[in-house]
N, C-alpha and C. Protein backbone atom coordinates (compact mmCIF):
# COMPACT_ATOMS: atom_id res chain seq x y z
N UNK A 1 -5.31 -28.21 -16.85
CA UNK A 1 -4.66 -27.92 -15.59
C UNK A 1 -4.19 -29.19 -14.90
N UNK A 2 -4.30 -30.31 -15.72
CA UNK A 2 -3.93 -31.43 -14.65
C UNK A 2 -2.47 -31.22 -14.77
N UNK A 3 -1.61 -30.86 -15.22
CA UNK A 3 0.15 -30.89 -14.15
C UNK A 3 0.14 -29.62 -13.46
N UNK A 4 -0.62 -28.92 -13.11
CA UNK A 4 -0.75 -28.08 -12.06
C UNK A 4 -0.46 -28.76 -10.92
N UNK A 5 0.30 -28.30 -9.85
CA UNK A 5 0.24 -28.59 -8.66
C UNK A 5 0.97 -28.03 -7.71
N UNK A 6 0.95 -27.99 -6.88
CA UNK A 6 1.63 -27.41 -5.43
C UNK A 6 3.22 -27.72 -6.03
N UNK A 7 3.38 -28.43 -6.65
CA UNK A 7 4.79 -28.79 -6.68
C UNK A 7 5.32 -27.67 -8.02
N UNK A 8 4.47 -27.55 -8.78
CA UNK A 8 4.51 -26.59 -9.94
C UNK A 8 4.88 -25.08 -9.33
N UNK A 9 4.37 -24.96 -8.12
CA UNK A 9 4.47 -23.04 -7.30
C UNK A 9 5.59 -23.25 -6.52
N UNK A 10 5.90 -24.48 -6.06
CA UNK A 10 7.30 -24.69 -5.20
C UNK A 10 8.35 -23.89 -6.00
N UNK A 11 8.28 -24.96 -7.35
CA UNK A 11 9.37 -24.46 -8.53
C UNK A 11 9.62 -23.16 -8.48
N UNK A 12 8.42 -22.67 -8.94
CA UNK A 12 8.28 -21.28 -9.47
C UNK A 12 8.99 -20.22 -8.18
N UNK A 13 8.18 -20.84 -6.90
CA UNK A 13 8.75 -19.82 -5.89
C UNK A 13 10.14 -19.82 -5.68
N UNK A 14 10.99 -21.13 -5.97
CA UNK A 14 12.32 -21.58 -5.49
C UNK A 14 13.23 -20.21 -6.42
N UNK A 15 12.80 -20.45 -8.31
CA UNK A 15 13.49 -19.95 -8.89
C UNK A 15 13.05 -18.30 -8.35
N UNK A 16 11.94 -17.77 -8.86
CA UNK A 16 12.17 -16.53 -8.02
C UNK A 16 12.67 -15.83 -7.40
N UNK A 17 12.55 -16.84 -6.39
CA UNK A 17 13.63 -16.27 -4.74
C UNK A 17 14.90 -16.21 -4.95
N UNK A 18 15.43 -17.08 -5.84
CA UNK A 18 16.86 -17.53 -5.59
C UNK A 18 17.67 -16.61 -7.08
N UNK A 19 16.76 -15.90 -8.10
CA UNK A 19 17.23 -15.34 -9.05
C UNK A 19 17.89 -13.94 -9.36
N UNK A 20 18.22 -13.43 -9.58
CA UNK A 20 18.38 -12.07 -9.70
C UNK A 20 17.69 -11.43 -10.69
N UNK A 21 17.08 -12.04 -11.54
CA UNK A 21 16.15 -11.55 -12.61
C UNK A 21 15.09 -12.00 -12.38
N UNK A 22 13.50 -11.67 -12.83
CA UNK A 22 12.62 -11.75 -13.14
C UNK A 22 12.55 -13.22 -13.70
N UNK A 23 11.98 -14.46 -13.27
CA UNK A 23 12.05 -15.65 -14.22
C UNK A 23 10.64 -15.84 -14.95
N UNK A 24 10.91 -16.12 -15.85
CA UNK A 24 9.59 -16.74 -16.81
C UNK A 24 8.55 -17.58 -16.22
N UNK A 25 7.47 -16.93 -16.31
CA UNK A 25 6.29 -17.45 -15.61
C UNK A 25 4.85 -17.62 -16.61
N UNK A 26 4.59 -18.77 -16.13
CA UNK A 26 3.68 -19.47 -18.08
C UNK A 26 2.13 -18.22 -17.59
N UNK A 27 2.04 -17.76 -18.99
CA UNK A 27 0.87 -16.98 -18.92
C UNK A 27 -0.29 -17.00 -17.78
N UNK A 28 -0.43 -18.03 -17.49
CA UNK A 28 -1.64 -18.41 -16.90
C UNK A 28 -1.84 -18.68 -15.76
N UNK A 29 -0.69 -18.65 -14.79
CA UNK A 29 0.08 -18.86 -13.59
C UNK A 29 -1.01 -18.38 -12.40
N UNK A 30 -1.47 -17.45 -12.64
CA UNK A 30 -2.37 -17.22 -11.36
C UNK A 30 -3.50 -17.71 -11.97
N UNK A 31 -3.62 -17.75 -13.07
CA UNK A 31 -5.10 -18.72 -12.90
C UNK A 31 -5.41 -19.99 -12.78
N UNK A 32 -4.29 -20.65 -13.10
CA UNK A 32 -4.43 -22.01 -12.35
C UNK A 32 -3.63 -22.03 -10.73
N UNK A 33 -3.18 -20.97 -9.92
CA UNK A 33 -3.27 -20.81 -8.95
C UNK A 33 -4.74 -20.79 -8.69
N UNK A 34 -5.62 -20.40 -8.84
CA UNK A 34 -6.73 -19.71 -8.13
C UNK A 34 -7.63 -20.93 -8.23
N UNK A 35 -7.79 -21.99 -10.03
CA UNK A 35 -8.08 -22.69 -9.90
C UNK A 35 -7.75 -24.03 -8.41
N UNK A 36 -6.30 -23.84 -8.67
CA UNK A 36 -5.87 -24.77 -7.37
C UNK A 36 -6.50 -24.33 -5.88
N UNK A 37 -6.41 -23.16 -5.63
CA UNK A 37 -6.74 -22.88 -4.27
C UNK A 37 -8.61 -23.07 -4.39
N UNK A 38 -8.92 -22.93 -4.94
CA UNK A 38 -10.50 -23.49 -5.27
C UNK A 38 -10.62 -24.90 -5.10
N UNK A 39 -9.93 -25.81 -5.36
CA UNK A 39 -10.27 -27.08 -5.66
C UNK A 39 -9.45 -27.66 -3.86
N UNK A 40 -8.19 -27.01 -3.18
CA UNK A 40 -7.65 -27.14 -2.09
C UNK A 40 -9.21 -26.75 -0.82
N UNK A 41 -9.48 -25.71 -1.56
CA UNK A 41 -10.61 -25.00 -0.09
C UNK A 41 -11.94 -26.60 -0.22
N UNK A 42 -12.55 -26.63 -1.42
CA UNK A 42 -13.69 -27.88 -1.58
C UNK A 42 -13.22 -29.14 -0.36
N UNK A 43 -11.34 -29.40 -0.48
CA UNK A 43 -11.18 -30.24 -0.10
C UNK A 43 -11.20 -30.03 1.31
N UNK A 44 -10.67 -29.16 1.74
CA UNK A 44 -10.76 -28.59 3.03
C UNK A 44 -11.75 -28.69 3.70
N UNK A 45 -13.14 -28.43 3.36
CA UNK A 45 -14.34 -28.45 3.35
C UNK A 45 -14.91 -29.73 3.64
N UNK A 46 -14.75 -30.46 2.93
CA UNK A 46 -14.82 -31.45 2.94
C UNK A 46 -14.39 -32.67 4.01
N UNK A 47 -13.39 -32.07 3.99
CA UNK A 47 -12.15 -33.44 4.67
C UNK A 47 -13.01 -33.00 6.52
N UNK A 48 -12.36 -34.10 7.27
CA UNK A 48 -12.25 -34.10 8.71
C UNK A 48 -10.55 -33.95 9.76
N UNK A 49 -10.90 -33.33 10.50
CA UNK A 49 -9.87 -34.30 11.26
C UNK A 49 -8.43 -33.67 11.01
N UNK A 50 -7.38 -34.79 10.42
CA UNK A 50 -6.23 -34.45 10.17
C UNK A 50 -5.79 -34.22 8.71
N UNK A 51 -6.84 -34.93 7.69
CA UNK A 51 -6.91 -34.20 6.53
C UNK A 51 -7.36 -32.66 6.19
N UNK A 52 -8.11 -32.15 6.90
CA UNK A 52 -8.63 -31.15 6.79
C UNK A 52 -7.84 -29.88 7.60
N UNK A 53 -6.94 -30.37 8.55
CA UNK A 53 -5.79 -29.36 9.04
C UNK A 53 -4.48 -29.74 8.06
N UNK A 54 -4.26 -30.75 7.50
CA UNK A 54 -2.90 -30.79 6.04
C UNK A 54 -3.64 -30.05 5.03
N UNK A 55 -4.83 -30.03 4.52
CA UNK A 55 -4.83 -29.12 3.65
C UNK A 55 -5.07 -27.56 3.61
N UNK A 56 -5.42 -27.49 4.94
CA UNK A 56 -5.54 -26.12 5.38
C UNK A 56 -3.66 -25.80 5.50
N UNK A 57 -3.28 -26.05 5.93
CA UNK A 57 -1.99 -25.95 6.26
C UNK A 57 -1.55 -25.73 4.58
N UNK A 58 -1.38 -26.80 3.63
CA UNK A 58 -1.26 -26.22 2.31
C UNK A 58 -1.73 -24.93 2.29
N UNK A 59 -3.19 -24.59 2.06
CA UNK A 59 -3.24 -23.38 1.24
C UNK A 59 -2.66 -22.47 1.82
N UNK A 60 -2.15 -22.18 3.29
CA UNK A 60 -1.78 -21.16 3.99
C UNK A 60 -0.38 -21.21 3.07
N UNK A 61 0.22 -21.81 2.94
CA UNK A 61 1.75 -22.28 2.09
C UNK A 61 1.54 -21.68 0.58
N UNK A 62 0.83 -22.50 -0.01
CA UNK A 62 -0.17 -22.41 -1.49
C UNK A 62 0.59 -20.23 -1.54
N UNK A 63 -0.68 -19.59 -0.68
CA UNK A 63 -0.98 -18.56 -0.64
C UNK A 63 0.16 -17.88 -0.08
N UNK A 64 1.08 -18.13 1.29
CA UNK A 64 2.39 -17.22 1.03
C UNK A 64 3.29 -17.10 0.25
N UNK A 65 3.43 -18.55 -0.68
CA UNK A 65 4.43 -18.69 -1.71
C UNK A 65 4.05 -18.14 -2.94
N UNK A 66 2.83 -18.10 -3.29
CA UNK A 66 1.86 -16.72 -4.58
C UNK A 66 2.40 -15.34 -4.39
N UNK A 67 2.33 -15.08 -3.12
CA UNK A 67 2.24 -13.61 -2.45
C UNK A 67 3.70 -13.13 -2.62
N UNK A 68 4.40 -14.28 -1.96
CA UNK A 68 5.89 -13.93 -2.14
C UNK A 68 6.85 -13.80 -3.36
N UNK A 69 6.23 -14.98 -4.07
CA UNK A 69 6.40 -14.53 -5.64
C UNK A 69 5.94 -13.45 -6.36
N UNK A 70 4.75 -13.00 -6.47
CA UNK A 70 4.55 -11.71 -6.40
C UNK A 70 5.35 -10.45 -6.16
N UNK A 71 5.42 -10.48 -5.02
CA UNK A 71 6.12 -9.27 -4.34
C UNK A 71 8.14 -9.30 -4.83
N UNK A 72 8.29 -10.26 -4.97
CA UNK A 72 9.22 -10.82 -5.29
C UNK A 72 9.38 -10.15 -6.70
N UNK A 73 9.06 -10.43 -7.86
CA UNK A 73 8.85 -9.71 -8.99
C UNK A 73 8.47 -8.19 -9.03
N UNK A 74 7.63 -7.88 -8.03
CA UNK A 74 7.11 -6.16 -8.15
C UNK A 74 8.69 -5.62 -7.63
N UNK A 75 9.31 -5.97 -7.05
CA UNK A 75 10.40 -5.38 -6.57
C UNK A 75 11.32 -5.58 -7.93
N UNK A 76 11.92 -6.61 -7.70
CA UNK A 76 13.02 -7.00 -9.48
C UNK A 76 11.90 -6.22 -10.43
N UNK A 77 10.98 -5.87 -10.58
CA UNK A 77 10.80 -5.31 -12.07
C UNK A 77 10.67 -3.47 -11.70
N UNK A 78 10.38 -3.60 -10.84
CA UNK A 78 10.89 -1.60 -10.02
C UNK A 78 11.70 -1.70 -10.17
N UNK A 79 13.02 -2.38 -9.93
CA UNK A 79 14.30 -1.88 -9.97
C UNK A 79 14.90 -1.42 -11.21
N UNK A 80 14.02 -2.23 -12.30
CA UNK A 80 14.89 -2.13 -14.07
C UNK A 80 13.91 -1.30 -14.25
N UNK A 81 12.46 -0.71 -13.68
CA UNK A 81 11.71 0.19 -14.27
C UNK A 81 12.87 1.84 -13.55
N UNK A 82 13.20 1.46 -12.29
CA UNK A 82 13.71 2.86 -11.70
C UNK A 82 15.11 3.37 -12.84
N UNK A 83 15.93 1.70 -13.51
CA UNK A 83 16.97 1.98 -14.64
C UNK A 83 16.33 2.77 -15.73
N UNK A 84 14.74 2.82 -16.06
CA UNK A 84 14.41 3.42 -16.95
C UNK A 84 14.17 2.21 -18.23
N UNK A 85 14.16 0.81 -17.86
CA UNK A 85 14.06 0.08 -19.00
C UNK A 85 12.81 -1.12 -18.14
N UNK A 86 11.69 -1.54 -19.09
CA UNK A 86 11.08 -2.47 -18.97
C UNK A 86 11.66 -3.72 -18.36
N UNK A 87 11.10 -4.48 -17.12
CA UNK A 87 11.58 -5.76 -17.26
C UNK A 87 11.15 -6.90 -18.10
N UNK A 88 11.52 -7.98 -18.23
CA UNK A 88 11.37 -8.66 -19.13
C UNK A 88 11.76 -10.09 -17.97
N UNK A 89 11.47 -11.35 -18.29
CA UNK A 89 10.21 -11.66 -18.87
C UNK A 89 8.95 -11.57 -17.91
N UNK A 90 7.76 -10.88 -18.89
CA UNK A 90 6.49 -10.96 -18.02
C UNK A 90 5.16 -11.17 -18.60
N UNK A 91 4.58 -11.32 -17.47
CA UNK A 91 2.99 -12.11 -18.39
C UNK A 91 2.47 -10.69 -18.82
N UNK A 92 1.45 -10.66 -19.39
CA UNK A 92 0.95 -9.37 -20.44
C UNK A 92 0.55 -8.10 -19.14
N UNK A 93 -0.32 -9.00 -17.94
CA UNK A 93 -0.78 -8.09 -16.99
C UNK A 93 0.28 -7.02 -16.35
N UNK A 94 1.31 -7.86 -16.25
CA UNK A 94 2.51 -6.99 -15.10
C UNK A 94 3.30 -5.87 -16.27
N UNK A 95 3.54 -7.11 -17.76
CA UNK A 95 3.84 -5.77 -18.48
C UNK A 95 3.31 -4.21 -18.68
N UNK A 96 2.00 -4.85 -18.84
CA UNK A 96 1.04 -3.66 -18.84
C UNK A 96 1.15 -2.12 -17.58
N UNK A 97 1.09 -2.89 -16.38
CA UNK A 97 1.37 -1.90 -15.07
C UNK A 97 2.47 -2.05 -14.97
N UNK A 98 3.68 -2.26 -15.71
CA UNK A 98 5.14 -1.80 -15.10
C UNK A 98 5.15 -0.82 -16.51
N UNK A 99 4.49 -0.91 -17.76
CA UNK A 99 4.57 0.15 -18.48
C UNK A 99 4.03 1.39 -18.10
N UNK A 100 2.99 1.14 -17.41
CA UNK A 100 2.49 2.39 -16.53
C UNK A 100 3.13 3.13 -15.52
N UNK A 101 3.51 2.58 -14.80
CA UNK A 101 4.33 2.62 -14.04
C UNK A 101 5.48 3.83 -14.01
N UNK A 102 6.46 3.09 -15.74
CA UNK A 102 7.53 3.68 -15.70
C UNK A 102 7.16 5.19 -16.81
N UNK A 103 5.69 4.93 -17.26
CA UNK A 103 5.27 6.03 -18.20
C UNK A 103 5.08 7.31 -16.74
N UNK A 104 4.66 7.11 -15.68
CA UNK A 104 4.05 7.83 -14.76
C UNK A 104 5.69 8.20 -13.96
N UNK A 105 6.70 7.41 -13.96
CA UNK A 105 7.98 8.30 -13.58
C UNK A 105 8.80 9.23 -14.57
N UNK A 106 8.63 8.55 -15.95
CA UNK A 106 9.00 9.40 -16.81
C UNK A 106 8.03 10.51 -16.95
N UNK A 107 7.37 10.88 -16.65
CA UNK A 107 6.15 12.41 -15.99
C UNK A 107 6.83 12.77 -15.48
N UNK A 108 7.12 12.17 -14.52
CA UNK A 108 7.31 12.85 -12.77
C UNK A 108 8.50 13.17 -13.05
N UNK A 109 9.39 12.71 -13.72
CA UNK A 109 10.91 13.11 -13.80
C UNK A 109 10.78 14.43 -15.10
N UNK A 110 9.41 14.36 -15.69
CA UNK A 110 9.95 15.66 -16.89
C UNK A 110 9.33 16.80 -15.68
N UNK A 111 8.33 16.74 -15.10
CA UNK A 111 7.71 17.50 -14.70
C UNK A 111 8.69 18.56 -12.75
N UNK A 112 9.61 17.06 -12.35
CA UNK A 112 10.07 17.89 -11.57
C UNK A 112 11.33 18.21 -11.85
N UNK A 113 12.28 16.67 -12.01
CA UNK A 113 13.65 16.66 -12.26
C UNK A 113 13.97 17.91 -13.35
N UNK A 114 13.43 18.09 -14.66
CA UNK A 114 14.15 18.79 -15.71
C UNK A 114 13.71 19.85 -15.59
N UNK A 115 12.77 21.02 -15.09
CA UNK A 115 13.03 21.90 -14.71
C UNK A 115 13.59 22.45 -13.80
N UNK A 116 13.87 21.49 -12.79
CA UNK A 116 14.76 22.04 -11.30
C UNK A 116 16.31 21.96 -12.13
N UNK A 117 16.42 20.88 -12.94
CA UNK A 117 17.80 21.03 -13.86
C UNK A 117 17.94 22.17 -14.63
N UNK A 118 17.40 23.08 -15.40
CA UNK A 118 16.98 23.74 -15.94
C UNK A 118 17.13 25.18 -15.69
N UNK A 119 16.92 24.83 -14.26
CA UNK A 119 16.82 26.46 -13.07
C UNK A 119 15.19 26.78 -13.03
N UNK A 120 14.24 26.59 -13.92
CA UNK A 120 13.23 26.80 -13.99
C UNK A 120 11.88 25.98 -12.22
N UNK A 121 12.78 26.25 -11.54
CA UNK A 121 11.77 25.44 -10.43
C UNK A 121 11.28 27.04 -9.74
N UNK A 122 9.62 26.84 -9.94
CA UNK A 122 9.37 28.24 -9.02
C UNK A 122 8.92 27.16 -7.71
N UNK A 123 9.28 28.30 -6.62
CA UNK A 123 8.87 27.85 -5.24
C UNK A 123 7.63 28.01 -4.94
N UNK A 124 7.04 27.24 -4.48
CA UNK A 124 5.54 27.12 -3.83
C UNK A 124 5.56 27.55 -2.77
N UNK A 125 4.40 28.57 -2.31
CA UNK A 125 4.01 29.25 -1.22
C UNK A 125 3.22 27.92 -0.37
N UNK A 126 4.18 28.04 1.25
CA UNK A 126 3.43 26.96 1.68
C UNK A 126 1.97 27.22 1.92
N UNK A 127 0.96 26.08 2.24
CA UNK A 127 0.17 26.20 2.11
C UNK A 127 -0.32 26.99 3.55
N UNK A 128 -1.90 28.00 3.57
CA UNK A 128 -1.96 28.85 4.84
C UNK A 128 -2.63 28.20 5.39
N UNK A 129 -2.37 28.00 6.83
CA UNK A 129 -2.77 27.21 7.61
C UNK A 129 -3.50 28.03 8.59
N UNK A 130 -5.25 27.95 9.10
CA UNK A 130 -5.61 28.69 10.00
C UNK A 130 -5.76 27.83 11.15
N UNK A 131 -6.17 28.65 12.20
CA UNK A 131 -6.45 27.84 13.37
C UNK A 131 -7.89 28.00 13.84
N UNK A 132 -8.44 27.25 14.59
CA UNK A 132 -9.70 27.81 15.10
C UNK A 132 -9.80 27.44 16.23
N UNK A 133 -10.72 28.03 17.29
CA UNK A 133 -10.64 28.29 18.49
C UNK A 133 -11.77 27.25 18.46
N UNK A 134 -11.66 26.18 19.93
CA UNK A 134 -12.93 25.42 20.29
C UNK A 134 -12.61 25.65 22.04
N UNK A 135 -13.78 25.36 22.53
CA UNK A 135 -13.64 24.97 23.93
C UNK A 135 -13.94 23.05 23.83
N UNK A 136 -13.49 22.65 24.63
CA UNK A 136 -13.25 21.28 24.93
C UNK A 136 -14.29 20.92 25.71
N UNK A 137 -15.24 20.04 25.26
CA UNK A 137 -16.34 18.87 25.98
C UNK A 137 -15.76 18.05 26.51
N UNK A 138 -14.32 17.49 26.13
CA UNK A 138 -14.12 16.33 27.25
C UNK A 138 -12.22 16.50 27.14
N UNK A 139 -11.94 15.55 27.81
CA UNK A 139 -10.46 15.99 28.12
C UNK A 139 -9.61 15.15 27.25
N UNK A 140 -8.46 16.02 27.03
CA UNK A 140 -7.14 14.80 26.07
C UNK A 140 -5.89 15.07 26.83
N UNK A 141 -6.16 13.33 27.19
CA UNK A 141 -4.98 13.24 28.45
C UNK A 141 -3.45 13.20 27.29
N UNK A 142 -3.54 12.96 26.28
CA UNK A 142 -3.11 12.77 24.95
C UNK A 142 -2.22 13.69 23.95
N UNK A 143 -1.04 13.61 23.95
CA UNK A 143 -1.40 15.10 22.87
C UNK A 143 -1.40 14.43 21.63
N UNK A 144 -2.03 15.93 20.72
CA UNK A 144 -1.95 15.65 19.48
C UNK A 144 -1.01 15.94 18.47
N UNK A 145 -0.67 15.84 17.63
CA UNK A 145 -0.12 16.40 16.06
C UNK A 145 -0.80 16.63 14.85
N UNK A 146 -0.51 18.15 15.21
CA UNK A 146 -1.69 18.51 14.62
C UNK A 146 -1.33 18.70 13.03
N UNK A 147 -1.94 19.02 12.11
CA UNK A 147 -1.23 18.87 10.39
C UNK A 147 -0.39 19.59 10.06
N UNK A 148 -0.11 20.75 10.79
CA UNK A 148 1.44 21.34 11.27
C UNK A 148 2.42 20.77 11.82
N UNK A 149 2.31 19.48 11.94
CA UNK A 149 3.61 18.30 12.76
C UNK A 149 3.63 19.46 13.81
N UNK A 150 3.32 20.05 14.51
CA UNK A 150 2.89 20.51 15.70
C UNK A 150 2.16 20.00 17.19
N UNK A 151 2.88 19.87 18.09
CA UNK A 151 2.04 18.49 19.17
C UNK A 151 1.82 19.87 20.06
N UNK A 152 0.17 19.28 20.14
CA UNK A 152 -0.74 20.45 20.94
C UNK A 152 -1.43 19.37 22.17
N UNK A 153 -1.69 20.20 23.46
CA UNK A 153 -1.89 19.28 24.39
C UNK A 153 -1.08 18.99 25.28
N UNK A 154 -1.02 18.14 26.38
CA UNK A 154 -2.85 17.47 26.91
C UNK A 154 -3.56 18.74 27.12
N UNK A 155 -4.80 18.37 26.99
CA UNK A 155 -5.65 19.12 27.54
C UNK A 155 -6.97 18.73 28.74
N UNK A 156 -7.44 19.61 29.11
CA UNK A 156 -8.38 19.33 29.92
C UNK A 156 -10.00 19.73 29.69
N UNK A 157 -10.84 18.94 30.18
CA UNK A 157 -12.08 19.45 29.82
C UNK A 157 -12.48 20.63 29.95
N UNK A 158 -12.92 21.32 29.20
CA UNK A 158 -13.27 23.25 29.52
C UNK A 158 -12.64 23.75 29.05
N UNK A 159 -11.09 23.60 28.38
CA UNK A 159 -10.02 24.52 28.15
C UNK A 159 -10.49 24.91 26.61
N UNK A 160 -10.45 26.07 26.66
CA UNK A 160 -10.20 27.12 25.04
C UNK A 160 -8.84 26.81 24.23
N UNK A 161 -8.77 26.14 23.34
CA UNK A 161 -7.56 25.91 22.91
C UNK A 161 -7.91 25.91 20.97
N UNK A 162 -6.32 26.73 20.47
CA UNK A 162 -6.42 26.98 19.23
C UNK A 162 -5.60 25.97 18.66
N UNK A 163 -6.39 25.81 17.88
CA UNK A 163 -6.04 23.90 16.79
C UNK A 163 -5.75 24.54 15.34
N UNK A 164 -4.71 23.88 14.44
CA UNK A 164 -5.03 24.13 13.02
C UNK A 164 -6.47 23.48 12.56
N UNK A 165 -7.11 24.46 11.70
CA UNK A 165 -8.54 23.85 11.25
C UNK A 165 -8.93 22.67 11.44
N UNK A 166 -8.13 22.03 10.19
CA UNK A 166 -8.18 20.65 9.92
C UNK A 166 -8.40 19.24 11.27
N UNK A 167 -7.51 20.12 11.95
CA UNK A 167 -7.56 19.01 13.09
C UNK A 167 -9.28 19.36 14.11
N UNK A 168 -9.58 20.68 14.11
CA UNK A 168 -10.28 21.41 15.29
C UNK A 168 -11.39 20.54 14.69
N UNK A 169 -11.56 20.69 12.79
CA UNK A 169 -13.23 20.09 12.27
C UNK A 169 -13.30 18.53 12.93
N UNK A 170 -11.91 17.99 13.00
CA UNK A 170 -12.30 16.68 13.35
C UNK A 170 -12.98 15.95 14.59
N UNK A 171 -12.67 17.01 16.00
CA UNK A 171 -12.77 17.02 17.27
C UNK A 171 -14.18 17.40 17.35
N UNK A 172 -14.54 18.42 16.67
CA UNK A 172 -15.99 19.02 16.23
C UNK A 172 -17.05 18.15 16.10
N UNK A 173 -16.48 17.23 14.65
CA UNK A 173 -17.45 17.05 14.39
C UNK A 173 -17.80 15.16 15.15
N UNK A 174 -16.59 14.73 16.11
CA UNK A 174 -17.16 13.86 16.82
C UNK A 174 -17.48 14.32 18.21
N UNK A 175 -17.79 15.89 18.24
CA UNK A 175 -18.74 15.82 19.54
C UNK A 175 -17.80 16.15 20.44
N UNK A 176 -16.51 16.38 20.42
CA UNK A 176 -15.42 15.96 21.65
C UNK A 176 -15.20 17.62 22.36
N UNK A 177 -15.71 18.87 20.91
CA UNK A 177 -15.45 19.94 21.28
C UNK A 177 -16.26 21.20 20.74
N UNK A 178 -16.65 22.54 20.71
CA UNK A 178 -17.30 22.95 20.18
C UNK A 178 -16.33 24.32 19.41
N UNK A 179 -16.79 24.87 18.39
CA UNK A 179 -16.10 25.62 17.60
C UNK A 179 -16.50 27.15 18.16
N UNK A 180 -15.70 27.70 18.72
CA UNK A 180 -15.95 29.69 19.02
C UNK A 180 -15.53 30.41 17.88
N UNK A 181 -17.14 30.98 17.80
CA UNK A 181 -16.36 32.03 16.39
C UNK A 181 -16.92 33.25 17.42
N UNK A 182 -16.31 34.65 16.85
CA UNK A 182 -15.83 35.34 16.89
C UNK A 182 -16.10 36.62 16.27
N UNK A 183 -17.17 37.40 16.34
CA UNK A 183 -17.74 38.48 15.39
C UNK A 183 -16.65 39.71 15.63
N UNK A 184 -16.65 40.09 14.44
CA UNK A 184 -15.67 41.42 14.61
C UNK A 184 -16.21 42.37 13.66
């Protein structure tokens, strides 16, 4: 790892940023990142003063220019995975999860796209949504939305008010309200 260096991730980040493709990145790239930011923090640690805010200041740099490279590539290699073709060039790891990736849209595209092409799409019954009745322990100056994209509310302390389930168990079960059932 000795030609590792801050000046080695500059590179890397410059071409990245500035490419339209995916650029070649040496196998081992985050691990002598990690080595580096290991050996930057000791120094950090170490140091006083105004050395110890320059190298802090590095790794903050070190670590957005990793991140950005990163993210930088997950995007350029989505884009040739959304074409339906692998990107290229990549270290074994990213190949690996962009093969996944594009194995898990080619699913999703047999499973929705080619039968809705097909005519074969049956419609799904939305799902039934109940409500349940609570009286209110304390007040919601607030309204809510409830899992019906439904905005219920404000309310006031004491009030009887009907919630979809989902939302009523939540109010329930921090105490805020109590659940009325209902014998019939």
């Amino acid at each position: 790892m000795t030609d590792f260096s801050v000046d080695e991730i500059v590179r890397i980040y410059r071409e990245e940023k500035t490419s339209r493709e995916i650029t070649e990145l040496p196998e081992d790239f985050y691990q002598n990142v990690g080595k580096y930011i290991s050996q930057l923090t000791v120094e950090m640690k170490r140091g006083d003063g105004i050395r110890r805010e320059l190298v802090q200041e590095e790794l903050k740099n070190v670590m957005r220019m990793v991140q950005d490279i990163h993210l930088a590539r997950v995007l350029k290699g989505m884009n040739r995975v959304a074409q339906g073709l692998l990107p290229a060039p990549l270290i074994d790891r990213e190949r690996y999860a962009f093969s996944e990736i594009r194995q898990s849209l080619e699913k999703l595209q047999a499973e929705l796209v080619q039968p809705a092409i097909a005519g074969k799409v049956a419609l799904a019954a939305p799902p039934d949504l109940t409500n349940s009745l609570l009286i209110l322990l304390t007040e919601f100056p607030e309204r809510i939305v409830g899992v019906d994209m439904k905005s219920y509310g404000p309310f006031t302390k004491g009030e009887i008010v009907s919630l979809p389930s989902p939302n009523a168990e939540i109010i329930v079960r921090h105490g805020a309200a109590k659940k009325i059932t209902a014998k019939v």
